[in-house]
Protein backbone atom coordinates (compact mmCIF):
# COMPACT_ATOMS: atom_id res chain seq x y z
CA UNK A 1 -10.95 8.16 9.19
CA UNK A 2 -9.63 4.82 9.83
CA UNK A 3 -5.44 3.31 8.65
CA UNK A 4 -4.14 0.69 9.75
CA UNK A 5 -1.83 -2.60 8.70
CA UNK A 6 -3.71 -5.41 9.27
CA UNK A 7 -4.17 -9.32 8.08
CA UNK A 8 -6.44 -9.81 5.41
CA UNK A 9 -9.22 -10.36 7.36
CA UNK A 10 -9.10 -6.41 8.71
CA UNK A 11 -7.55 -6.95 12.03
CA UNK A 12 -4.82 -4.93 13.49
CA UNK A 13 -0.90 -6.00 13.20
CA UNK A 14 0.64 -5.43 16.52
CA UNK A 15 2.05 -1.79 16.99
CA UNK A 16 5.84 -2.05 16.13
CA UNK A 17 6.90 0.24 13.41
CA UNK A 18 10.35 -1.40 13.95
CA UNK A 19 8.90 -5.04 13.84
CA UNK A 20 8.72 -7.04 10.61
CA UNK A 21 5.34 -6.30 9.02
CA UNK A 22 5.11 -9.74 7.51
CA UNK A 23 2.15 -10.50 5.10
CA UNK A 24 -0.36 -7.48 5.74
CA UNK A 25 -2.65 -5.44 3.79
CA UNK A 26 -3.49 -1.70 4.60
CA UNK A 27 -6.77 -1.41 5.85
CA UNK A 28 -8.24 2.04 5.41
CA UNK A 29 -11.52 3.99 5.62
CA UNK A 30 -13.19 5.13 2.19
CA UNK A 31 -12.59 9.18 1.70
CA UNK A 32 -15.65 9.26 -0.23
CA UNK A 33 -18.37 6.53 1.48
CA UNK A 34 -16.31 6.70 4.94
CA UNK A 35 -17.36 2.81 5.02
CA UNK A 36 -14.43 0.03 4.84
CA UNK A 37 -12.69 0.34 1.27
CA UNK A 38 -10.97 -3.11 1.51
CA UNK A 39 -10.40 -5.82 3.97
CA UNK A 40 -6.66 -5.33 4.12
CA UNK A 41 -5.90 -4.79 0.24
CA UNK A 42 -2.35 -6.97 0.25
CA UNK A 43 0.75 -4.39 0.51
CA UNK A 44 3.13 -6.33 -1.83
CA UNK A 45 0.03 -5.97 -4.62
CA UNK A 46 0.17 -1.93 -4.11
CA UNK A 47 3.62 -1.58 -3.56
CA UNK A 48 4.01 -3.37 -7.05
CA UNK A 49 1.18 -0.99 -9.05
CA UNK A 50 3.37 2.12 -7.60
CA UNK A 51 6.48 0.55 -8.66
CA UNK A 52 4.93 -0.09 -12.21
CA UNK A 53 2.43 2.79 -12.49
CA UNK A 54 2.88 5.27 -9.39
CA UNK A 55 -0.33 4.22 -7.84
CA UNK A 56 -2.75 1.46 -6.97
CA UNK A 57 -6.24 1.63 -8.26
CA UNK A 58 -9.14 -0.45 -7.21
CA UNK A 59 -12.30 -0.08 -6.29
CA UNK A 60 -14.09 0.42 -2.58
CA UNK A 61 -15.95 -2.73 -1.13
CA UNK A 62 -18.67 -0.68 0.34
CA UNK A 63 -19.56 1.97 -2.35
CA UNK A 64 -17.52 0.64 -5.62
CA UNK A 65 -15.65 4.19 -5.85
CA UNK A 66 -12.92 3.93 -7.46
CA UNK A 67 -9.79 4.97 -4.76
CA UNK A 68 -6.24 4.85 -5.73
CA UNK A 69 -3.26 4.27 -3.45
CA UNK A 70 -0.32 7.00 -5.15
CA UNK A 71 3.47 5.70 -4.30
CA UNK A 72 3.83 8.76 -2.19
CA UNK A 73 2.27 6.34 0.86
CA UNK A 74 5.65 4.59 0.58
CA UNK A 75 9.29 5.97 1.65
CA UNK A 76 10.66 6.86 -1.85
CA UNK A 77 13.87 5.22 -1.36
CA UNK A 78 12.47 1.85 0.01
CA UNK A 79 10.32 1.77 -3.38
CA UNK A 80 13.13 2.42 -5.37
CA UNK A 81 15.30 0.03 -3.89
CA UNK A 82 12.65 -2.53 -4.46
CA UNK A 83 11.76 -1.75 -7.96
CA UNK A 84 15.65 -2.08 -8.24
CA UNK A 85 16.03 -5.03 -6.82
CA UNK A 86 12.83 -6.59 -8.62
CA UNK A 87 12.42 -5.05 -11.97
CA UNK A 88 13.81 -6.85 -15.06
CA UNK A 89 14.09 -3.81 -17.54
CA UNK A 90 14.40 -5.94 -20.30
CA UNK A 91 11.15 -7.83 -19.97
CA UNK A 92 9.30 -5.08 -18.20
CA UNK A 93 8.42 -7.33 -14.87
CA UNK A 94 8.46 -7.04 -11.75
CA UNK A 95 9.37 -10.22 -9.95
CA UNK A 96 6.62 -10.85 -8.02
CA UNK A 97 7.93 -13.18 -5.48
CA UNK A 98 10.93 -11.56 -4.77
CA UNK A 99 9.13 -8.58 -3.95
CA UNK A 100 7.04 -9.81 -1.49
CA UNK A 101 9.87 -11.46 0.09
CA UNK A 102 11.42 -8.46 0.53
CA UNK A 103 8.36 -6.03 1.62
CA UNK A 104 7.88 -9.13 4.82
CA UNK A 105 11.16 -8.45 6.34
CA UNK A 106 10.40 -4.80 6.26
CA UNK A 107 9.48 -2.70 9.40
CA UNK A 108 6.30 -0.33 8.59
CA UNK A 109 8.69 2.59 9.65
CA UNK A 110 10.78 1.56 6.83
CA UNK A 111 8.33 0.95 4.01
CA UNK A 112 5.70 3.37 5.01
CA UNK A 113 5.53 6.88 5.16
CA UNK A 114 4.26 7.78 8.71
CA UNK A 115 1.11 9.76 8.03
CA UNK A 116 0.54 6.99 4.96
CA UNK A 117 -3.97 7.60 5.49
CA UNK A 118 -3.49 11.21 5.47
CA UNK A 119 -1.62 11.23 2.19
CA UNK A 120 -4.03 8.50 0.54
CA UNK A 121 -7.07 10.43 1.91
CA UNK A 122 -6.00 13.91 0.47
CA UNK A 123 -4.44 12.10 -2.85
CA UNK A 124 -7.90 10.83 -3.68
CA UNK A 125 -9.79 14.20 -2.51
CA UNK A 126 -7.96 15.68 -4.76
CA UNK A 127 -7.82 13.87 -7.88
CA UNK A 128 -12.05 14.18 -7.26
CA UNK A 129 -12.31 17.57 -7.16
């Protein structure tokens, strides 16, 4: 199985976990088809399901299966900090913007968990068996 960060076009960030992951997308292999499921799905878009739903569901671009992202790819307090920092209880919203301001300046070591294909792989073998 393939996971990596990547532009949206499906080629690989540079290898700094400390760096600044900037606009990305996780690009990952389909646990079902084992084709590409997206061309870098946009990180600030999943982050924001979790935050809202505790995963991010959407369907494979080879096969259609449906995989889901849970928040458990993320370190827990880095998603709670954002959803603190970006979540107006009172309407129920997540500011969008701000959020993906935020998630830029962040280093994949702080905003993902380090074996982040091996939990999304299992999450979705599991919720299909």
């Amino acid at each position: 199985m393939e996971y990596f960060l990547g532009s949206m076009s499906g080629e690989r960030l540079q290898k700094k976990p400390d760096a600044p992951i900037g606009a990305c997308g996780l690009t990952h292999t389909c646990p079902f088809c084992g084709k590409r499921a997206s061309q870098g799905r946009v990180i600030n878009w999943i982050a924001s399901e979790c935050i809202l739903d505790g995963e991010a569901v959407f369907p494979c671009s080879s096969c259609g299966q449906t995989v889901s992202a849970p928040s458990a790819i993320f370190v827990e307090e880095s998603l709670r900090k954002l959803s603190e920092k970006n979540f107006d209880p009172t309407t129920g919203r997540l500011n969008q913007r701000g959020l993906y301001l935020d998630i830029i300046k962040m280093s994949a070591r702080e905003l993902l968990v380090p074996n982040w294909g091996e939990v999304l792989e299992a999450w979705n073998k599991r919720i299909r068996s």
